[in-house]
C-alpha atoms as a PDB file:
ATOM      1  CA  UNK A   1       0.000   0.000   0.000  1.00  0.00           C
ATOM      2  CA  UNK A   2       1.410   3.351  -1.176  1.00  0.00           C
ATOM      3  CA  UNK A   3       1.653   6.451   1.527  1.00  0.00           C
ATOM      4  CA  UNK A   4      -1.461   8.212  -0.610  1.00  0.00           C
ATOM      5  CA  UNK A   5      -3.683   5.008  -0.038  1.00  0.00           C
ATOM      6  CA  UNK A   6      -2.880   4.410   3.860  1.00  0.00           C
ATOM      7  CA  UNK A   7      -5.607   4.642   6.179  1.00  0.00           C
ATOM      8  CA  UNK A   8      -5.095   7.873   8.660  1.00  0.00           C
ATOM      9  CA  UNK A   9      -6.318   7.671  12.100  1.00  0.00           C
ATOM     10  CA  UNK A  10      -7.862  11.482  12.315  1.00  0.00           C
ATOM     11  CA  UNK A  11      -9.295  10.771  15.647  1.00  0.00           C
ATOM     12  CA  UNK A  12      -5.730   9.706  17.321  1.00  0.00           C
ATOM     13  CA  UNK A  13      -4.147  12.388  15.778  1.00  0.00           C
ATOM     14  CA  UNK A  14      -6.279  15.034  16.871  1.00  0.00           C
ATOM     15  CA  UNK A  15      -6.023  17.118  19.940  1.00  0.00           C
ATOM     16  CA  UNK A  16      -9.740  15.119  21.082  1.00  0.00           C
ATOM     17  CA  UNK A  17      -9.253  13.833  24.669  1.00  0.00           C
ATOM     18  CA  UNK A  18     -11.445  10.673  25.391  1.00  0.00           C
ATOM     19  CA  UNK A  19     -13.409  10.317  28.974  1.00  0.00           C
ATOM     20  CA  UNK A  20     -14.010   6.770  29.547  1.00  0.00           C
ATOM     21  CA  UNK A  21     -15.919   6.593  32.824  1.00  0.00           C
ATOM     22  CA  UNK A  22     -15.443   2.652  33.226  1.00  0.00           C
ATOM     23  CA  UNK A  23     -11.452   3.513  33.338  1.00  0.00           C
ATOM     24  CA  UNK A  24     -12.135   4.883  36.644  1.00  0.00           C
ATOM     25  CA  UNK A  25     -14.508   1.980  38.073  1.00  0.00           C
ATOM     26  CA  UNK A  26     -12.570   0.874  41.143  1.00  0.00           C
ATOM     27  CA  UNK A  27     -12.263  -2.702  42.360  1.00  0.00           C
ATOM     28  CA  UNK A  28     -14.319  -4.023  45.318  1.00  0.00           C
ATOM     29  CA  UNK A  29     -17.258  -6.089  46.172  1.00  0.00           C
ATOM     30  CA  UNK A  30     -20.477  -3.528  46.235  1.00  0.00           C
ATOM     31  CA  UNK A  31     -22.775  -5.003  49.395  1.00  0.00           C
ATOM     32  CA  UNK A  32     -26.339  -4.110  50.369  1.00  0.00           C
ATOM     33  CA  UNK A  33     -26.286  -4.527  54.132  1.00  0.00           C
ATOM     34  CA  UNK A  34     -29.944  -4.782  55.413  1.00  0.00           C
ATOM     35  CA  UNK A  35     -30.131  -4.589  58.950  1.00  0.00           C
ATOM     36  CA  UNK A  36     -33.633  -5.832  59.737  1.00  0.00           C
ATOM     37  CA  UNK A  37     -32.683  -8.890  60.462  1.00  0.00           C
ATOM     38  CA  UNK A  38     -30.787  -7.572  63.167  1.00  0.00           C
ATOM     39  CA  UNK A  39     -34.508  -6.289  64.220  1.00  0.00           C
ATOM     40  CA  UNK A  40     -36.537  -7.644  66.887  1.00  0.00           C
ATOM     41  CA  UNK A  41     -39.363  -9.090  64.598  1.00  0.00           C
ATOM     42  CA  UNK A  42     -38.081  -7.120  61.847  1.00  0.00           C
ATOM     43  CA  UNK A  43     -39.069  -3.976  63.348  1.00  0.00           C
ATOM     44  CA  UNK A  44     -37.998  -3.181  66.960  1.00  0.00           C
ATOM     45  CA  UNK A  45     -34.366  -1.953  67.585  1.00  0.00           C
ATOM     46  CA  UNK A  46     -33.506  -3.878  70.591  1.00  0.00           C
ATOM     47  CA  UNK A  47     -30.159  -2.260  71.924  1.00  0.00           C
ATOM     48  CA  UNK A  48     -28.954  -5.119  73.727  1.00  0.00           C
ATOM     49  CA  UNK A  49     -29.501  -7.596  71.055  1.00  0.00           C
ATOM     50  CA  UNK A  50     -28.390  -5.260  68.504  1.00  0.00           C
ATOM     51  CA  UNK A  51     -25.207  -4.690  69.756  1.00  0.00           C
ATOM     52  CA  UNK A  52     -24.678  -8.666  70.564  1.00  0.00           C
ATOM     53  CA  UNK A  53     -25.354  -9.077  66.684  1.00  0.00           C
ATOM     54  CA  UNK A  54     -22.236  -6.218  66.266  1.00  0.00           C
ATOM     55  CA  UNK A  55     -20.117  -8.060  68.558  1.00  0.00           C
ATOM     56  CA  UNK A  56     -20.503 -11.653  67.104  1.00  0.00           C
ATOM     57  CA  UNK A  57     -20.518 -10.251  63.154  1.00  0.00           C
ATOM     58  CA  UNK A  58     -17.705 -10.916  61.008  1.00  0.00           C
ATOM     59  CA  UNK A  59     -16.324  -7.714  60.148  1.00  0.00           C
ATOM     60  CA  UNK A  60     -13.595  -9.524  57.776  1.00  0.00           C
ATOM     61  CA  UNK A  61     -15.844 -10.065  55.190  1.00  0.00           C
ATOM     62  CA  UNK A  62     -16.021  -6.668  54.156  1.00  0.00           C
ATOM     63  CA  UNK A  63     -12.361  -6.187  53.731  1.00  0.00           C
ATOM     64  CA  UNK A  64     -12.068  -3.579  50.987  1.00  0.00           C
ATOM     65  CA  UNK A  65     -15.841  -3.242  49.545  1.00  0.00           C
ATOM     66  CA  UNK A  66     -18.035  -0.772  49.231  1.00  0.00           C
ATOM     67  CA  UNK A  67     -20.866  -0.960  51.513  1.00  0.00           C
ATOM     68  CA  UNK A  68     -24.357   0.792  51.165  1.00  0.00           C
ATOM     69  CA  UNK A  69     -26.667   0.371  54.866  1.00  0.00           C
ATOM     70  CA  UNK A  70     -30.279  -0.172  54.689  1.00  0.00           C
ATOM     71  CA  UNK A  71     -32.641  -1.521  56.340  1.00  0.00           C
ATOM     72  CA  UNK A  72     -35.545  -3.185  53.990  1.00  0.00           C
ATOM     73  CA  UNK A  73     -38.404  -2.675  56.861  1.00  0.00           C
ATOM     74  CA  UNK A  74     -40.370  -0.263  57.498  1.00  0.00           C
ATOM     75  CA  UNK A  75     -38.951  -0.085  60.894  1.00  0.00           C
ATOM     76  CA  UNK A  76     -37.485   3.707  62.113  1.00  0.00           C
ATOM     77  CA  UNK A  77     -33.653   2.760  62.784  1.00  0.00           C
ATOM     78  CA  UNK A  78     -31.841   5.495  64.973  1.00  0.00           C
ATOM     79  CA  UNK A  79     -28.984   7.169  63.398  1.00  0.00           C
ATOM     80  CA  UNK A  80     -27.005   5.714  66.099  1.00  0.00           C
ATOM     81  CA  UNK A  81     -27.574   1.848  64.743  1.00  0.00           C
ATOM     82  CA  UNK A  82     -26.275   2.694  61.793  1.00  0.00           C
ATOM     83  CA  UNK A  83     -23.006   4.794  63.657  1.00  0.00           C
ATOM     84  CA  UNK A  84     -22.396   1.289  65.283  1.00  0.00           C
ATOM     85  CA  UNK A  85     -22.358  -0.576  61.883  1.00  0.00           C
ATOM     86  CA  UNK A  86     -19.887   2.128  60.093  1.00  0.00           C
ATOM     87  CA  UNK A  87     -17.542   2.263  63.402  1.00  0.00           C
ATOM     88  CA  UNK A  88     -17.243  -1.190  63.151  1.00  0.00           C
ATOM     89  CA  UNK A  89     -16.737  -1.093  59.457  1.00  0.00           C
ATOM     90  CA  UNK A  90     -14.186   1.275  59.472  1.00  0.00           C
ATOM     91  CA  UNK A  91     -11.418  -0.477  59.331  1.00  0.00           C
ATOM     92  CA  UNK A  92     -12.302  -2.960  56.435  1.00  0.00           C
ATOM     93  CA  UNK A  93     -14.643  -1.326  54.102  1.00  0.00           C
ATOM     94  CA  UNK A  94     -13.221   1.250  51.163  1.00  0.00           C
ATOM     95  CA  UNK A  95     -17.065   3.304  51.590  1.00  0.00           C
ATOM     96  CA  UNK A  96     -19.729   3.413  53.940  1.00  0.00           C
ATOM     97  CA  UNK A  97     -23.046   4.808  53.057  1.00  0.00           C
ATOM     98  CA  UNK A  98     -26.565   4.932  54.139  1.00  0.00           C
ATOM     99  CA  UNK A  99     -28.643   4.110  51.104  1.00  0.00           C
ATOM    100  CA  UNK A 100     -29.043   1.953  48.031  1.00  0.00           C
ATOM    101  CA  UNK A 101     -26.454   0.895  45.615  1.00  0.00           C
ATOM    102  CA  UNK A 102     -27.412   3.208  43.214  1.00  0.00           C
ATOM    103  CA  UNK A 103     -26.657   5.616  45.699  1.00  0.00           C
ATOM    104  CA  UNK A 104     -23.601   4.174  46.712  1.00  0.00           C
ATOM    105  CA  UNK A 105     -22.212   4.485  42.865  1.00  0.00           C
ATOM    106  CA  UNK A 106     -23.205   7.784  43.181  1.00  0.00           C
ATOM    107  CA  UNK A 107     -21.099   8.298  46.157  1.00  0.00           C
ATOM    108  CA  UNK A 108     -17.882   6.590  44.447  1.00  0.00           C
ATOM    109  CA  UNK A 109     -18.199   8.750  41.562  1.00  0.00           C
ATOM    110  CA  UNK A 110     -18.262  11.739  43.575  1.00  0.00           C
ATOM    111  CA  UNK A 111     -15.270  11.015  45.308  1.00  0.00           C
ATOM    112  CA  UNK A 112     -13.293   9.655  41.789  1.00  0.00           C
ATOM    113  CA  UNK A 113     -14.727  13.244  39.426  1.00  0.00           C
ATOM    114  CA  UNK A 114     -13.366  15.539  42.524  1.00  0.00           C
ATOM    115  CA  UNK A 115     -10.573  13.468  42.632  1.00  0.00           C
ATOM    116  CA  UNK A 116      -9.809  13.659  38.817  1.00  0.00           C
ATOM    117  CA  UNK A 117      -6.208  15.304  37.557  1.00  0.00           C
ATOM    118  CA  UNK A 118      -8.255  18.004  34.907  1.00  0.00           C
ATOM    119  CA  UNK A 119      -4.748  19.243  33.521  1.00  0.00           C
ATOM    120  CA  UNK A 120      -5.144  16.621  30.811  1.00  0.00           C
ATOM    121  CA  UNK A 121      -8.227  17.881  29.699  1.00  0.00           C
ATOM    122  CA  UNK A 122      -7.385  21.806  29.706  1.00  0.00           C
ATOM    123  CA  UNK A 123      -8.570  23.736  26.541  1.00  0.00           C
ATOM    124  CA  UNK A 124      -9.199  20.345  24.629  1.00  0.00           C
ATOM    125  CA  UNK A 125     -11.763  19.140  22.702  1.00  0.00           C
ATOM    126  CA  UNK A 126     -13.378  16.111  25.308  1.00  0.00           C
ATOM    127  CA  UNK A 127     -16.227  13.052  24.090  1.00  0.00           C
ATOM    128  CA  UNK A 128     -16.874  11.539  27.354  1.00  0.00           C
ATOM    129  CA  UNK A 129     -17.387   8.604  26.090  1.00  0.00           C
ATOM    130  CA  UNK A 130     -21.387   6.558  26.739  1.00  0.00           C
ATOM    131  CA  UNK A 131     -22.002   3.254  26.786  1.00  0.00           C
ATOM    132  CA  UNK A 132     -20.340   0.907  29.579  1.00  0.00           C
ATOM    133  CA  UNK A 133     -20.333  -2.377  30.380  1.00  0.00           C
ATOM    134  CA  UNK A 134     -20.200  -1.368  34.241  1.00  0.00           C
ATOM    135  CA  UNK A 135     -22.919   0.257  36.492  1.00  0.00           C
ATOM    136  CA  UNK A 136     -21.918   3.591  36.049  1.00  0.00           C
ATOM    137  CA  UNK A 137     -24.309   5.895  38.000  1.00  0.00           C
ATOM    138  CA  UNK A 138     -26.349   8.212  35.254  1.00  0.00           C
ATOM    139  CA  UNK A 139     -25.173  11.054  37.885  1.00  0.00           C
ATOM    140  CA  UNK A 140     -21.647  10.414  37.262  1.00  0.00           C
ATOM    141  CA  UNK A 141     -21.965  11.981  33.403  1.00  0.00           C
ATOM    142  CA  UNK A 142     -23.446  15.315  34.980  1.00  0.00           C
ATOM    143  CA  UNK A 143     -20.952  15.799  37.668  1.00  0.00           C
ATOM    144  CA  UNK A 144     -18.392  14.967  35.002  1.00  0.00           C
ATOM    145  CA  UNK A 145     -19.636  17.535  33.441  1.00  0.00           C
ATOM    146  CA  UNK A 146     -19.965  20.131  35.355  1.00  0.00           C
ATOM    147  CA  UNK A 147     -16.632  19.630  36.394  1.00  0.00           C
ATOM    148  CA  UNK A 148     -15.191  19.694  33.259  1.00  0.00           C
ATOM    149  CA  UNK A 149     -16.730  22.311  31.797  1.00  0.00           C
ATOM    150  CA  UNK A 150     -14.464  25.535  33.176  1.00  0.00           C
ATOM    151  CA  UNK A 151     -11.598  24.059  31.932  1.00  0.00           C
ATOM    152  CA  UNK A 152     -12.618  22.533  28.331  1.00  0.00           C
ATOM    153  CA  UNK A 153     -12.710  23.720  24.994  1.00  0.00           C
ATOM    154  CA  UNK A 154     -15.711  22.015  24.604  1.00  0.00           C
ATOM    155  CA  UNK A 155     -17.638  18.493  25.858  1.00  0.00           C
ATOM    156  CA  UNK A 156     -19.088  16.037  23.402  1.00  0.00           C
ATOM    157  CA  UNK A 157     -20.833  12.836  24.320  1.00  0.00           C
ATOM    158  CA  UNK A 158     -20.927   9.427  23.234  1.00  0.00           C
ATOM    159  CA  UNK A 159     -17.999   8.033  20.535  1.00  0.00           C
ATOM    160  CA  UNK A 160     -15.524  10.065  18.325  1.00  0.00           C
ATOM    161  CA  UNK A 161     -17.599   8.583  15.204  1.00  0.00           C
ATOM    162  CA  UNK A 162     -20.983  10.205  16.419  1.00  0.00           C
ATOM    163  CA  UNK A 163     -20.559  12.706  19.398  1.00  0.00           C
ATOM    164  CA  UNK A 164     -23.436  15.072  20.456  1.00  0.00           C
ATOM    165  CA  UNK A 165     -22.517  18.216  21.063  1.00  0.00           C
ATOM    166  CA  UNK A 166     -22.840  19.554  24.211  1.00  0.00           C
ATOM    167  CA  UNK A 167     -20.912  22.426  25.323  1.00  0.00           C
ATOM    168  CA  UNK A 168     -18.483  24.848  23.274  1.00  0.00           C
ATOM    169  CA  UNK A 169     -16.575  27.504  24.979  1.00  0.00           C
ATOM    170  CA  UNK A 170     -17.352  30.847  23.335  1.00  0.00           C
ATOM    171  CA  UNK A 171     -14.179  32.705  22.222  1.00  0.00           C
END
């Protein structure tokens, strides 16, 4: 193949900076914790019993994952049940939340977008790229975002091939 018939790659060779949300998915078991069971009946926070079921737990188990507390009744837990739980947690778990796992995504993205080194990014072109094969909260692509935006040239979404336009930076 001659130099005038080669295939070019515009897209590497452009100054277009690629966002790839499931690059940043960290590692570590994601665990509903449902504390009704811990419940008298379900329903009644017995403080005795409760903190027997703290004591005898195994806390190992949750060495480095991401933990979201709930409890699945409709019981009214005191904030302090669920202060117990996280102390004890503490020293295993990466994340403790109270909430879903939806929320709990939500959480770990906030942390990772604050987190993120934006001096790549600076007056570029960025696609933040859709599609994943991970559970990458829908929140995540806002606060990406929004925290891309004063430092951008402008955001696109989805792949180099078909990006939507989102945001240009007026000149």
């Amino acid at each position: 193949m001659s130099n005038a018939e080669q295939i070019v790659n515009r897209v590497a060779k452009s100054p277009l900076r690629v966002i790839d949300l499931e690059d940043f998915y960290p590692s570590g078991s994601r665990i509903l914790f449902d504390i009704k069971d811990w419940l008298y009946e379900g329903f009644v926070l017995r403080e005795k019993d409760f903190r027997n079921q703290i004591t005898s737990h195994n806390w190992l188990q949750y060495q480095d994952a991401y933990i979201a507390l709930t409890c699945s009744s409709d019981a009214i837990v005191p904030i302090w049940a669920y202060m117990l739980i996280t102390l004890e947690l503490e020293p295993f778990a990466k994340s403790v939340i109270i909430g879903d796992l939806e929320a709990l995504e939500t959480r770990i993205f906030q942390s990772i977008i604050a987190d993120l080194d934006i001096d790549a990014y600076k007056n570029a072109p960025v696609i933040i790229k859709g599609c994943s094969n991970k559970p990458i909260p829908k929140s995540a692509y806002l606060m990406l975002t929004n925290r891309l935006k004063p430092f951008v040239k402008s955001i696109m979404y989805g792949e180099a091939c078909s990006a939507v336009p989102l945001f240009k930076k007026k000149a």
